[in-house]
PDB file of N, CA and C in Angstrom:
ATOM      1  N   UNK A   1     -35.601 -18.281-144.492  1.00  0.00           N
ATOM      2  CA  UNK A   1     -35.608 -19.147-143.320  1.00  0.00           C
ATOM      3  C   UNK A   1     -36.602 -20.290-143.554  1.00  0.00           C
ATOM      4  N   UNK A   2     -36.091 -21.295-143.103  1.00  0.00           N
ATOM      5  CA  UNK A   2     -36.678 -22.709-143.116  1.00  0.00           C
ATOM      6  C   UNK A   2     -37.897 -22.902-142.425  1.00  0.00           C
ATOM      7  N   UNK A   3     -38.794 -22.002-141.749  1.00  0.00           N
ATOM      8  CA  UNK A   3     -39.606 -21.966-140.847  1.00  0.00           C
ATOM      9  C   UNK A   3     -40.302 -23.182-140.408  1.00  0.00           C
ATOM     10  N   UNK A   4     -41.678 -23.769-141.461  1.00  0.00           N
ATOM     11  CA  UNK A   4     -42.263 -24.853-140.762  1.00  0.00           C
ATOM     12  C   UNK A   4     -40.588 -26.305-140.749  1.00  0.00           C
ATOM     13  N   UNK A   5     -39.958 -26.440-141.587  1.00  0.00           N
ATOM     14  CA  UNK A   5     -38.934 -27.167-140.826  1.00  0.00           C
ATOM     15  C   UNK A   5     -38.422 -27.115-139.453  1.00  0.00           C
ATOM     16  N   UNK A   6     -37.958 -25.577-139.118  1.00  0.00           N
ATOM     17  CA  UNK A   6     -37.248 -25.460-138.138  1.00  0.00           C
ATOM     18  C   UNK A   6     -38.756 -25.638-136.710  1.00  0.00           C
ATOM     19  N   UNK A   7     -40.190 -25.273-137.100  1.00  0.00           N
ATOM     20  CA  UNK A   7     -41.046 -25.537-136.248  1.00  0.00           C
ATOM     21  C   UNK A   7     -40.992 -27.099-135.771  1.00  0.00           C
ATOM     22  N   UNK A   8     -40.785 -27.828-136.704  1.00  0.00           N
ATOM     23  CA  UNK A   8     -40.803 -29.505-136.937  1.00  0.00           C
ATOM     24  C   UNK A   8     -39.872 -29.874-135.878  1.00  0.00           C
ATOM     25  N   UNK A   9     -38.633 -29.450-136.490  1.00  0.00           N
ATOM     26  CA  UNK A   9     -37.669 -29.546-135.380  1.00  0.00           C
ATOM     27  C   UNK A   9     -37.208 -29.388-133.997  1.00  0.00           C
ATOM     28  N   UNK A  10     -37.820 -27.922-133.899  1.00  0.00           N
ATOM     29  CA  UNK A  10     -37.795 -27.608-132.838  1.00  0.00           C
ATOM     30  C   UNK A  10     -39.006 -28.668-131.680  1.00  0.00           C
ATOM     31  N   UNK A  11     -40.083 -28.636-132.255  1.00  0.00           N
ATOM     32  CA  UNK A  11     -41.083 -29.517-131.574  1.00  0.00           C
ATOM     33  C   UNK A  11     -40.371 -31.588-131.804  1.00  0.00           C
ATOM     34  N   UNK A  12     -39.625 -31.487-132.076  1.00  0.00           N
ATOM     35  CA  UNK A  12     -38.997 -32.669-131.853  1.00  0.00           C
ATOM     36  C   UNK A  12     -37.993 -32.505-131.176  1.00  0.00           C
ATOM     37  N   UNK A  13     -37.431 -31.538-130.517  1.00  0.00           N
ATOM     38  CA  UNK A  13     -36.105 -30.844-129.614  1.00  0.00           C
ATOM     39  C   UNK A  13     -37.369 -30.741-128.292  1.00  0.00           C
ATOM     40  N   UNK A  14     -38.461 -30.444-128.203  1.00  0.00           N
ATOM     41  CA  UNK A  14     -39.327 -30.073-127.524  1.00  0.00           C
ATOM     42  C   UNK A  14     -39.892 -31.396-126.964  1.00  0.00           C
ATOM     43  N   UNK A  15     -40.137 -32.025-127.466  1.00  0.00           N
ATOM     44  CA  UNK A  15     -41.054 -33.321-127.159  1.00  0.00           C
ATOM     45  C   UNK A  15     -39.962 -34.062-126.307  1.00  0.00           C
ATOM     46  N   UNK A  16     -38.643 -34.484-127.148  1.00  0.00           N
ATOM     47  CA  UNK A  16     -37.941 -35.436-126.514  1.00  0.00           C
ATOM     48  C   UNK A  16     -36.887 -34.592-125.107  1.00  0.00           C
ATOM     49  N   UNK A  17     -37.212 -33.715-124.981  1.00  0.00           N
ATOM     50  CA  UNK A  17     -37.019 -32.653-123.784  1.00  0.00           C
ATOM     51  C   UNK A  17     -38.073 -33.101-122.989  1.00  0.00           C
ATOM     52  N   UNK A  18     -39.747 -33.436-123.114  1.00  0.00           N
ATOM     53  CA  UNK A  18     -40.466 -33.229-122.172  1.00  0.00           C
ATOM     54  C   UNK A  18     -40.436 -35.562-122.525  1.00  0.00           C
ATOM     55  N   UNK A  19     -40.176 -36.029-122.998  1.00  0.00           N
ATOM     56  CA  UNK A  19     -39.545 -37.174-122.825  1.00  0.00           C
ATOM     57  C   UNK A  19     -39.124 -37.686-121.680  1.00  0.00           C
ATOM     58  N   UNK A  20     -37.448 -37.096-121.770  1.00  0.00           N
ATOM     59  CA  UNK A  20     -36.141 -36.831-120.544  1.00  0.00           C
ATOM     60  C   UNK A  20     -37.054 -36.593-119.194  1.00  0.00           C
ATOM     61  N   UNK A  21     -38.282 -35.605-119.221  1.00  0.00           N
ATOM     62  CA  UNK A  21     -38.463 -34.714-117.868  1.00  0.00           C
ATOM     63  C   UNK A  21     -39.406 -36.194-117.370  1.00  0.00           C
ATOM     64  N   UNK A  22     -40.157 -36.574-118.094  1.00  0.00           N
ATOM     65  CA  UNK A  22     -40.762 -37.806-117.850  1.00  0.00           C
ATOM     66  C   UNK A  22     -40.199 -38.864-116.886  1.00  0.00           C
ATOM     67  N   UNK A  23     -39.320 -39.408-117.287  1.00  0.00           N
ATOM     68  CA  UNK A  23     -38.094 -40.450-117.062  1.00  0.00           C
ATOM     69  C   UNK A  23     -37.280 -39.773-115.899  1.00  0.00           C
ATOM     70  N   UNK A  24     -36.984 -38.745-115.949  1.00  0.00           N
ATOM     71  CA  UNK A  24     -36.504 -38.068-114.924  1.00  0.00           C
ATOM     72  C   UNK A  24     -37.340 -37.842-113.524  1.00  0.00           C
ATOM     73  N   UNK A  25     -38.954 -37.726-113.532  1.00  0.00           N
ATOM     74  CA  UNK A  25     -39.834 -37.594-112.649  1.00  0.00           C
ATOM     75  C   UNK A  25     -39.483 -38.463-111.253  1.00  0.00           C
ATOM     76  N   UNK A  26     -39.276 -38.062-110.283  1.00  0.00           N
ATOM     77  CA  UNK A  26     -38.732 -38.554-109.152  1.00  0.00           C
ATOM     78  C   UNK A  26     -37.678 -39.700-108.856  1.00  0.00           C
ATOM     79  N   UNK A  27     -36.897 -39.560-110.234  1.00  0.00           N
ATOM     80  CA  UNK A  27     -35.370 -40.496-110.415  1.00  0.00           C
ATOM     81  C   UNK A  27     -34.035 -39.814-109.559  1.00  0.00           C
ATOM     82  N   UNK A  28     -33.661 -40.883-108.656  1.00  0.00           N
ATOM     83  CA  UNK A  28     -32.657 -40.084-107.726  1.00  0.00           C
ATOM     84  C   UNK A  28     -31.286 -40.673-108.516  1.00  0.00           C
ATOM     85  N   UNK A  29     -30.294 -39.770-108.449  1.00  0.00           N
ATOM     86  CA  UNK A  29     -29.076 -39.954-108.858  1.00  0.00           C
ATOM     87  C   UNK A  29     -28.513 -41.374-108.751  1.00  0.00           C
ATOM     88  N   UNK A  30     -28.997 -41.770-107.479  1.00  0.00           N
ATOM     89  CA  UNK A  30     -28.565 -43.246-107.606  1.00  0.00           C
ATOM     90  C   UNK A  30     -29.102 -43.719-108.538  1.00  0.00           C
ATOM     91  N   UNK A  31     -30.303 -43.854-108.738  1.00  0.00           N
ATOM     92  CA  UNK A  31     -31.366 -44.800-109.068  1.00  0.00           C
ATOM     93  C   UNK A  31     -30.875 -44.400-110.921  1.00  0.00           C
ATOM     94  N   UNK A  32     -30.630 -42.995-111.518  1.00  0.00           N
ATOM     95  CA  UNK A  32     -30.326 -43.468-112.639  1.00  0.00           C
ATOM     96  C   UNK A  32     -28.814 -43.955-113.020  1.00  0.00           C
ATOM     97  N   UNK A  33     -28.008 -43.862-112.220  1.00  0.00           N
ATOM     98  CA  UNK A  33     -26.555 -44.417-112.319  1.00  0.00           C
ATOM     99  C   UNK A  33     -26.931 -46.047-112.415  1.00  0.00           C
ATOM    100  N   UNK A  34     -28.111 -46.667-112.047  1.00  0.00           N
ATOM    101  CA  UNK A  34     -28.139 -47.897-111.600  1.00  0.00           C
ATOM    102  C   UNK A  34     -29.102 -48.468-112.296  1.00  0.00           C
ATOM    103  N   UNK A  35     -29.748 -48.286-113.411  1.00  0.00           N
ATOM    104  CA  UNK A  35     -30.752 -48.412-114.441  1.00  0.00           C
ATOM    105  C   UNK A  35     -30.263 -47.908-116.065  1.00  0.00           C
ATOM    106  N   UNK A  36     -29.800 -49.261-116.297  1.00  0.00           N
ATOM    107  CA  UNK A  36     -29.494 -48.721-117.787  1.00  0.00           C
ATOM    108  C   UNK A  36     -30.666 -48.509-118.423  1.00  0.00           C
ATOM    109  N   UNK A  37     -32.348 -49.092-118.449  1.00  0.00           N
ATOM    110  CA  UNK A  37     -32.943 -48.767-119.748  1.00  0.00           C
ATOM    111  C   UNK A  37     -33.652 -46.940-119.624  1.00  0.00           C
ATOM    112  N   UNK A  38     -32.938 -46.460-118.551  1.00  0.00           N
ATOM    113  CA  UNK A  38     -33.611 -45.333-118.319  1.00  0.00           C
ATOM    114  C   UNK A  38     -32.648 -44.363-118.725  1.00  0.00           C
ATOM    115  N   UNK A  39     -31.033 -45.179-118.608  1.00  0.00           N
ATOM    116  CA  UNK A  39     -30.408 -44.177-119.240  1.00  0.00           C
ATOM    117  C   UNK A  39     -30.621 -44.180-120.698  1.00  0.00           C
ATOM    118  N   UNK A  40     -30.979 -45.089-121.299  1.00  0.00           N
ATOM    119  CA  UNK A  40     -30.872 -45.553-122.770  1.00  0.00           C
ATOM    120  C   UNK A  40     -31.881 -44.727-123.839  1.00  0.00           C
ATOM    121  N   UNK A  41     -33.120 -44.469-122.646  1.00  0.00           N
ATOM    122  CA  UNK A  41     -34.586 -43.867-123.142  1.00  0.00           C
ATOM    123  C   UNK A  41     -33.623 -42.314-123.126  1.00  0.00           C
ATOM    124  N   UNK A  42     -32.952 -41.353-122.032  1.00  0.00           N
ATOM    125  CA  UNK A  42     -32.325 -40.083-122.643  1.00  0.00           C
ATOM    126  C   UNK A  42     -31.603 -40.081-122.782  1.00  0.00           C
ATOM    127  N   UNK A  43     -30.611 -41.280-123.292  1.00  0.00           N
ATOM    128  CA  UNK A  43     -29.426 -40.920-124.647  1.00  0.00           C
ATOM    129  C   UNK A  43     -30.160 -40.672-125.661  1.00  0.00           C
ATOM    130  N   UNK A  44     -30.625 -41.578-125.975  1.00  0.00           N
ATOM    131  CA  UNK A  44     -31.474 -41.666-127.335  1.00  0.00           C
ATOM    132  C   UNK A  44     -32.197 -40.639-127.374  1.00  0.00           C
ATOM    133  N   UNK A  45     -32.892 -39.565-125.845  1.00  0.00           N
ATOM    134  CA  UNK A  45     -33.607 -38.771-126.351  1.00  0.00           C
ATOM    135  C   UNK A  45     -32.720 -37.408-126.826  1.00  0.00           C
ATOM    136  N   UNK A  46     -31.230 -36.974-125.593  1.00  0.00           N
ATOM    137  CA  UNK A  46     -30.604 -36.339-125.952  1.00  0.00           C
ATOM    138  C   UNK A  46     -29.936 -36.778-127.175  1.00  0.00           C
ATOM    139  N   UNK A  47     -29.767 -37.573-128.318  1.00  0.00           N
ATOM    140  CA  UNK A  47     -29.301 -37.563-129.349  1.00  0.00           C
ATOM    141  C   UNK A  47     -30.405 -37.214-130.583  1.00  0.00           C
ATOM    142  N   UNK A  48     -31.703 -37.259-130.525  1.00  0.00           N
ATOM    143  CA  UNK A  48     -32.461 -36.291-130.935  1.00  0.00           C
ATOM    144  C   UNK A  48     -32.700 -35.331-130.523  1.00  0.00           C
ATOM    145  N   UNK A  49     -32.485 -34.458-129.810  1.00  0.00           N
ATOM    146  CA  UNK A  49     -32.209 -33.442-129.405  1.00  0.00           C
ATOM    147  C   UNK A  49     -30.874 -32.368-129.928  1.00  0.00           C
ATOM    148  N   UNK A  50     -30.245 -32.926-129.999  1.00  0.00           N
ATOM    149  CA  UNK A  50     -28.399 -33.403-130.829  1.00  0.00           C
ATOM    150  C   UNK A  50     -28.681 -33.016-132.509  1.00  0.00           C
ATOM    151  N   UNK A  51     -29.201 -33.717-132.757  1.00  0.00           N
ATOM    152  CA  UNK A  51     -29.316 -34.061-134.562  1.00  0.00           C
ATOM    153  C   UNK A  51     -30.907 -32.649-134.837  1.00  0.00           C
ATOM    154  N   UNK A  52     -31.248 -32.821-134.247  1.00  0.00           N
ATOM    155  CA  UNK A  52     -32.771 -31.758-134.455  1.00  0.00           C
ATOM    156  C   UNK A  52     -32.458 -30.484-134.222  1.00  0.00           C
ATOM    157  N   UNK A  53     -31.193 -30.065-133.402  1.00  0.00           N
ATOM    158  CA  UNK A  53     -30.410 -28.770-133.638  1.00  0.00           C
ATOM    159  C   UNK A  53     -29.467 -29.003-134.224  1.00  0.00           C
ATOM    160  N   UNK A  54     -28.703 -30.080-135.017  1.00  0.00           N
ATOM    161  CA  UNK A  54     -27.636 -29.620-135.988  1.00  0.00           C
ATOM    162  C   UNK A  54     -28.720 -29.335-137.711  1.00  0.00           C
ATOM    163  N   UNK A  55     -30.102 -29.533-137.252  1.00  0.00           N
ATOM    164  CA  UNK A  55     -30.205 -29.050-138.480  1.00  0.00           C
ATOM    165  C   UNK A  55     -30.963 -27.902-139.130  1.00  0.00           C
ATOM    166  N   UNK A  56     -31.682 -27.213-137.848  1.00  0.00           N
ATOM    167  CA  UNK A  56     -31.885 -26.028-137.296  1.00  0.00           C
ATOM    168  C   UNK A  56     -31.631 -25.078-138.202  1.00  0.00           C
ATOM    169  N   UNK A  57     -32.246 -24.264-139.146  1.00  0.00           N
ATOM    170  CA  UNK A  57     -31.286 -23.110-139.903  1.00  0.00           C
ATOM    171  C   UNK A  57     -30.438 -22.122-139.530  1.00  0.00           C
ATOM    172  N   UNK A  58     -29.410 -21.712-140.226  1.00  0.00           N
ATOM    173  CA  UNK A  58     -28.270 -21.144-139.538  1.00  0.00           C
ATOM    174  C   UNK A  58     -29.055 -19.931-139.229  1.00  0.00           C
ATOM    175  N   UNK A  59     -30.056 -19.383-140.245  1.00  0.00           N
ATOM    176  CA  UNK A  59     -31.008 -17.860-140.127  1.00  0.00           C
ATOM    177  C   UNK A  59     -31.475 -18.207-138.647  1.00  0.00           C
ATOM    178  N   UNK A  60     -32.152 -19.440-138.436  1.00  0.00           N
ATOM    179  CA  UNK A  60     -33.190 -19.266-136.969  1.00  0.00           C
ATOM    180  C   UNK A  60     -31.583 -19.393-135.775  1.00  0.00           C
ATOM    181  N   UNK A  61     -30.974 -19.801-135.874  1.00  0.00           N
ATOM    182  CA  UNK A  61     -29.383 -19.851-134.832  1.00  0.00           C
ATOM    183  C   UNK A  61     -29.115 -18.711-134.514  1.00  0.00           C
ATOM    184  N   UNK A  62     -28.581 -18.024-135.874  1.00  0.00           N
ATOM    185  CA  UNK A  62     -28.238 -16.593-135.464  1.00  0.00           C
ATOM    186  C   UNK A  62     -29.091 -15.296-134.771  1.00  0.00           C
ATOM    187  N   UNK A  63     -30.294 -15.611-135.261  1.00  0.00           N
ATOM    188  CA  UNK A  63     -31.589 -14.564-134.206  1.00  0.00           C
ATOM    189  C   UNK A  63     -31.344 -15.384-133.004  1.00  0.00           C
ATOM    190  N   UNK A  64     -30.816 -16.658-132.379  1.00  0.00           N
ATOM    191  CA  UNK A  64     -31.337 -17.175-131.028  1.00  0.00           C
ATOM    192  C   UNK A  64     -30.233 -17.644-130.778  1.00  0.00           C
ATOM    193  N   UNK A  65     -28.806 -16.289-130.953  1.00  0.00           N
ATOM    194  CA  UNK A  65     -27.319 -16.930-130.532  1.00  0.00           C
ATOM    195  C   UNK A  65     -27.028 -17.348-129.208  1.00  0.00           C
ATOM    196  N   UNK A  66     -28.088 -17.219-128.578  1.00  0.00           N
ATOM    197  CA  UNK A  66     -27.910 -17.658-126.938  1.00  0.00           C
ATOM    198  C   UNK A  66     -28.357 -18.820-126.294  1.00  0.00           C
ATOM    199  N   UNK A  67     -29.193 -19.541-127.614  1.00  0.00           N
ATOM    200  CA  UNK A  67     -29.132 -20.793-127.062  1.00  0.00           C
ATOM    201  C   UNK A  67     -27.767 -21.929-127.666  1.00  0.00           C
ATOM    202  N   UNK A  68     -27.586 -22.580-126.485  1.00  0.00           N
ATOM    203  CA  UNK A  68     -26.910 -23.361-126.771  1.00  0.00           C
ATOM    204  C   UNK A  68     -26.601 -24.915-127.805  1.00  0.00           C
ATOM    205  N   UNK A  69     -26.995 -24.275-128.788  1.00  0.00           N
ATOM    206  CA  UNK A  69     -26.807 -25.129-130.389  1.00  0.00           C
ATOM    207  C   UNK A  69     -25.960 -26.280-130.519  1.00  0.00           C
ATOM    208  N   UNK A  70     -24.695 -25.764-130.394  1.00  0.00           N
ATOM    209  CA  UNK A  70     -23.497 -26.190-130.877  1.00  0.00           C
ATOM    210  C   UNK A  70     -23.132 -27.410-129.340  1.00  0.00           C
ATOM    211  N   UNK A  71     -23.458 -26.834-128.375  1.00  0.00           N
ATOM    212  CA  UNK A  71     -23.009 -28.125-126.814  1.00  0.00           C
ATOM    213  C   UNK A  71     -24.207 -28.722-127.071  1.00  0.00           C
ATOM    214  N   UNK A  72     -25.637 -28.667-127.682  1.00  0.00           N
ATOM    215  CA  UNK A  72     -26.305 -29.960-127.940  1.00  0.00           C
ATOM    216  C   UNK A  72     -25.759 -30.905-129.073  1.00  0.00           C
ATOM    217  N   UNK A  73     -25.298 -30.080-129.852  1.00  0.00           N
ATOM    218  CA  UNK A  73     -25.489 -30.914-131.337  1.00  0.00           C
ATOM    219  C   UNK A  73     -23.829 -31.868-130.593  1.00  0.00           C
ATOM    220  N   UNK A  74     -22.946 -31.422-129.801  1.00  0.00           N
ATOM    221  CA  UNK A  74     -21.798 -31.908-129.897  1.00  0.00           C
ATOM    222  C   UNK A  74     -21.609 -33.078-128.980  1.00  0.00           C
ATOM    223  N   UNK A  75     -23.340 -32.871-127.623  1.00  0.00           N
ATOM    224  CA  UNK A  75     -23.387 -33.762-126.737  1.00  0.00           C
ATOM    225  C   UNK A  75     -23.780 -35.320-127.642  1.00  0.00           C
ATOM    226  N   UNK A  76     -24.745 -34.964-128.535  1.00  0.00           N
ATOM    227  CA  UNK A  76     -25.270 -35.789-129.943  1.00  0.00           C
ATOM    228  C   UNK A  76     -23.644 -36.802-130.158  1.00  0.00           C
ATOM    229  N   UNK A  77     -23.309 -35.509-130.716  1.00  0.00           N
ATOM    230  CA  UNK A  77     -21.918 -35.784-131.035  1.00  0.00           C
ATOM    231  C   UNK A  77     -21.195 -37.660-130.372  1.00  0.00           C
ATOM    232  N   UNK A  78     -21.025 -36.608-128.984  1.00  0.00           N
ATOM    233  CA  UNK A  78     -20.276 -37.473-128.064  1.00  0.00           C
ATOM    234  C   UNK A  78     -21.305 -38.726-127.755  1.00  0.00           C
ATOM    235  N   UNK A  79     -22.518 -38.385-127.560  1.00  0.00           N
ATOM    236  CA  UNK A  79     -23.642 -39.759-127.128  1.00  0.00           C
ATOM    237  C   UNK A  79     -23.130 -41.212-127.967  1.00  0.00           C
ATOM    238  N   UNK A  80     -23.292 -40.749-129.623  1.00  0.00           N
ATOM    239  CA  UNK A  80     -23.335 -41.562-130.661  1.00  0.00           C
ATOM    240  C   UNK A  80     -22.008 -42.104-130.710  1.00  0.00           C
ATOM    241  N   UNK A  81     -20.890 -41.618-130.397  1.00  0.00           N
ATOM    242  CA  UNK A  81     -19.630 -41.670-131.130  1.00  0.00           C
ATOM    243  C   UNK A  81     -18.661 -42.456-129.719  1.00  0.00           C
ATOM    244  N   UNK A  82     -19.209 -42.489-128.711  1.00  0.00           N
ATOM    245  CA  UNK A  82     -18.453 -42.374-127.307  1.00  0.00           C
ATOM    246  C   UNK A  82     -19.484 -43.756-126.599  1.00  0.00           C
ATOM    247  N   UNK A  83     -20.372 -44.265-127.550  1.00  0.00           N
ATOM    248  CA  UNK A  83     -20.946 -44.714-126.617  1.00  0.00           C
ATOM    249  C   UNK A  83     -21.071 -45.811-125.629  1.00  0.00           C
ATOM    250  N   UNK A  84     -19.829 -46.629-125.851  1.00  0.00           N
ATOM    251  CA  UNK A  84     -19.731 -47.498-124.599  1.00  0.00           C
ATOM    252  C   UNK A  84     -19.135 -46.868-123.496  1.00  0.00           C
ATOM    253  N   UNK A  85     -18.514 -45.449-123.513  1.00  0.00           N
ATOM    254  CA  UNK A  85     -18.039 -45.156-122.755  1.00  0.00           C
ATOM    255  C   UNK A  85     -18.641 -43.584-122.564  1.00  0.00           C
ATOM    256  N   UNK A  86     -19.546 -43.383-122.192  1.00  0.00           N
ATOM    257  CA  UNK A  86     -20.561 -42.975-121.850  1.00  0.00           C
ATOM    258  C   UNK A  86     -20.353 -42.085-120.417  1.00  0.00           C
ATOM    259  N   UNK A  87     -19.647 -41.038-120.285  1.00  0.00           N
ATOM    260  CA  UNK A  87     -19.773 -40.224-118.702  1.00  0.00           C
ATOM    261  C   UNK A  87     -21.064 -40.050-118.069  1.00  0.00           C
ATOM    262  N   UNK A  88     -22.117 -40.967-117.217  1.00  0.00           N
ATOM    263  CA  UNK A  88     -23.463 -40.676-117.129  1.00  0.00           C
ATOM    264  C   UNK A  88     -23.404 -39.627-115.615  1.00  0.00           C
ATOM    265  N   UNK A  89     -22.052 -39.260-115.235  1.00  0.00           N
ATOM    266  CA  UNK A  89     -21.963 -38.124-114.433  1.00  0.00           C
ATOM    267  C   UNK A  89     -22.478 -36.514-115.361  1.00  0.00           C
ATOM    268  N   UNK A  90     -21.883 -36.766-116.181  1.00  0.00           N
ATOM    269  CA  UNK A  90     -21.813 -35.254-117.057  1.00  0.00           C
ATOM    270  C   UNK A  90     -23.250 -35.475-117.442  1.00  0.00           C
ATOM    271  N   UNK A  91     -23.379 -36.711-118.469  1.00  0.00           N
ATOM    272  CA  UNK A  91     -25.166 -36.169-118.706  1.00  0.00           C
ATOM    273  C   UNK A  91     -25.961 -36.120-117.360  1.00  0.00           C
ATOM    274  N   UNK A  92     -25.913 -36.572-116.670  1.00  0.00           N
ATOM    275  CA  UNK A  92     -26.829 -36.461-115.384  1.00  0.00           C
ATOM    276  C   UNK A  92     -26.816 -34.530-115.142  1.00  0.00           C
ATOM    277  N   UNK A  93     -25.648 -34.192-115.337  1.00  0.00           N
ATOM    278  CA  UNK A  93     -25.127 -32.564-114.910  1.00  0.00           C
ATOM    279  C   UNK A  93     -25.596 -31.766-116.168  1.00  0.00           C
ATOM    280  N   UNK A  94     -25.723 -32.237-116.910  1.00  0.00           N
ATOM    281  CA  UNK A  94     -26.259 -31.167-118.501  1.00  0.00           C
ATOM    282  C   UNK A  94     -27.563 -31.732-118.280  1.00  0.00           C
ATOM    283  N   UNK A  95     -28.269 -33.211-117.902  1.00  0.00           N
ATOM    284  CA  UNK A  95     -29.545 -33.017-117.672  1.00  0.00           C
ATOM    285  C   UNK A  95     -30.782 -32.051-116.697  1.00  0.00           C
ATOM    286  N   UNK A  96     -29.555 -31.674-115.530  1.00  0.00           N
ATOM    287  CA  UNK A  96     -30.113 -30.955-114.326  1.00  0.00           C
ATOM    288  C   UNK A  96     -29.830 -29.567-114.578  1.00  0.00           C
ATOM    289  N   UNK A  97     -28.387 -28.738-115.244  1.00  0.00           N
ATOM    290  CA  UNK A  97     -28.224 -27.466-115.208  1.00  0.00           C
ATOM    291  C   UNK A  97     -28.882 -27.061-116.735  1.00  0.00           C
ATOM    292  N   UNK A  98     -28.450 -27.675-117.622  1.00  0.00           N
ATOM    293  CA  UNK A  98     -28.753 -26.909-118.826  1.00  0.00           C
ATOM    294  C   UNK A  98     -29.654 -27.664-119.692  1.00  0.00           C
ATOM    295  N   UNK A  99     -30.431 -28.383-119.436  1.00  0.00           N
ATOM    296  CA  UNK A  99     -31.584 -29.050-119.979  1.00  0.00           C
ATOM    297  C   UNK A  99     -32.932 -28.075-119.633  1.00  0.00           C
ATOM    298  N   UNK A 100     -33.323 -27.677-118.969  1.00  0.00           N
ATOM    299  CA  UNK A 100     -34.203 -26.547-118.279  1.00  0.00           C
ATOM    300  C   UNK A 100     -34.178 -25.592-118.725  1.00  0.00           C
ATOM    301  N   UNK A 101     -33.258 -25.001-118.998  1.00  0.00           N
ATOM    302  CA  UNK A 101     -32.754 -23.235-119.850  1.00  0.00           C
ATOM    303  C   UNK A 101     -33.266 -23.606-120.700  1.00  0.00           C
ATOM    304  N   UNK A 102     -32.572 -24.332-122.080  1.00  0.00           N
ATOM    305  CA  UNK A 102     -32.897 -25.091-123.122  1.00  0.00           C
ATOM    306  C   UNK A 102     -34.409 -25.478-123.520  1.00  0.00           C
ATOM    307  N   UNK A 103     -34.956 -25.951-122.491  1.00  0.00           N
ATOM    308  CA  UNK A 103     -36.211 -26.345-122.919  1.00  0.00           C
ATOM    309  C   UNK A 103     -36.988 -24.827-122.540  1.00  0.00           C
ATOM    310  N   UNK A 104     -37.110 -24.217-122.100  1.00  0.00           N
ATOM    311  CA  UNK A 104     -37.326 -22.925-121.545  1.00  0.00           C
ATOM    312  C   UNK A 104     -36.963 -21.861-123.398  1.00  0.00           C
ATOM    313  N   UNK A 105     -35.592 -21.944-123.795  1.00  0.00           N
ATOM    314  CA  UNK A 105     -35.537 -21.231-124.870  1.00  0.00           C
ATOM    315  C   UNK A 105     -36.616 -21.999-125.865  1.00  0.00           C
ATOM    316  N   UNK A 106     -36.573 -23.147-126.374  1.00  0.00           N
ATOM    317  CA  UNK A 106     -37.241 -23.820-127.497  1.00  0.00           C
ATOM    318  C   UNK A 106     -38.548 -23.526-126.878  1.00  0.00           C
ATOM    319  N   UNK A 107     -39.241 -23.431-126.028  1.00  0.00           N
ATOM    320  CA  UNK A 107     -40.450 -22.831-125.903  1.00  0.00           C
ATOM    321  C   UNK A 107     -40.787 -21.535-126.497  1.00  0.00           C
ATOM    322  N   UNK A 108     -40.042 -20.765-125.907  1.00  0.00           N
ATOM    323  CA  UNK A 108     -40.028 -19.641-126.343  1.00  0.00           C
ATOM    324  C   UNK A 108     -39.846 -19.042-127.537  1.00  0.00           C
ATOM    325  N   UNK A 109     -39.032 -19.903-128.507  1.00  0.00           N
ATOM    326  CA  UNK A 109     -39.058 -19.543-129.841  1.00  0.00           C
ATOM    327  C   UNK A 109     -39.937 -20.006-130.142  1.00  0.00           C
ATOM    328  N   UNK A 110     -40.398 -21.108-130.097  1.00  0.00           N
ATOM    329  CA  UNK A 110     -41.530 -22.149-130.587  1.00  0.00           C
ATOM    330  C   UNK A 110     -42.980 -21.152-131.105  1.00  0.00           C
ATOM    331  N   UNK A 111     -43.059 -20.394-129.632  1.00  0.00           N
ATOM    332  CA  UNK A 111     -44.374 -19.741-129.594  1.00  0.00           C
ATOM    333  C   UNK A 111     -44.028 -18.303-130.445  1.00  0.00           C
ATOM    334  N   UNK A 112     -43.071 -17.664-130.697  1.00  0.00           N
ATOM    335  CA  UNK A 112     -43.067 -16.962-131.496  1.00  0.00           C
ATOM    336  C   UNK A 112     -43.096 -17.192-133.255  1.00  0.00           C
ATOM    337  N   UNK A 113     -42.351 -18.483-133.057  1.00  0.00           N
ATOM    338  CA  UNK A 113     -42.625 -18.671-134.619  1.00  0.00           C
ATOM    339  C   UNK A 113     -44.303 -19.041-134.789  1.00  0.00           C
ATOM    340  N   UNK A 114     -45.161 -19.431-133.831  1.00  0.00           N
ATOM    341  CA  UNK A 114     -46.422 -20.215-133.952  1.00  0.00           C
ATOM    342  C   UNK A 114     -47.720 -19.049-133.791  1.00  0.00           C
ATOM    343  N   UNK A 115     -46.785 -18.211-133.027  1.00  0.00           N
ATOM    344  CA  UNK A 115     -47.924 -17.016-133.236  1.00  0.00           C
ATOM    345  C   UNK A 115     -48.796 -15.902-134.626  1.00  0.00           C
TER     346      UNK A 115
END
C-alpha cells in the first residue's frame, strides 16, 4: 500500500472539502445559483477531490469499500468534461447530502493511517 501517498491525497481530498465548507459558510441556495465565482472556487474544489480519489490505492479502496470513490472520481468526471453545462442543482445536492459523510470518512481514515 501506497501509504504516505494515499496520506497526501487524502489530506488534499480533506483540505479542498474544508475549502467547499468555507465558501459554503452561510451561502443560501439562491445566493450560490447566482454567483458564479463561488461556484467556480467548488468545482474546482470538487474536481480535486475527483482526481485525489481516482488515485487513491486500490489496497486503501478496498479496506474503505464504503466510501464513496467511484461517485467522486465520476462527479470529477462530469465537472471537467460537462462543463459548460454544469447541473449546479445536483452539485448543490451532493454538496449538502454526501459531502459531509465523505468528509467525515476521509477523517477517519486519515487519523488511522496517522496514528
Amino acid at each position: 500500500m501506497k501509504t504516505n501517498q494515499d496520506i497526501l491525497r487524502l489530506e488534499h481530498i480533506l483540505q479542498s472539502i474544508e475549502r467547499i465548507d468555507f465558501v459554503l459558510k452561510n451561502l443560501s441556495y439562491g445566493e450560490y445559483l447566482e454567483d458564479w465565482q463561488k461556484q467556480d472556487i467548488i468545482v474546482r474544489n470538487m474536481e480535486i477531490i475527483g482526481e485525489a480519489s481516482r488515485h487513491i490505492s486500490d489496497e486503501l479502496k478496498n479496506l474503505h469499500s464504503d466510501v464513496a470513490w467511484k461517485p467522486a472520481v465520476g462527479m470529477r468526471n462530469y465537472l471537467i468534461h460537462e462543463y459548460f453545462s454544469v447541473n449546479y442543482d445536483e452539485v448543490w445536492t451532493t454538496l449538502k447530502e454526501d459531502l459531509p459523510i465523505f468528509k467525515n470518512q476521509i477523517k477517519n481514515i486519515l487519523k488511522t493511517l496517522t496514528q
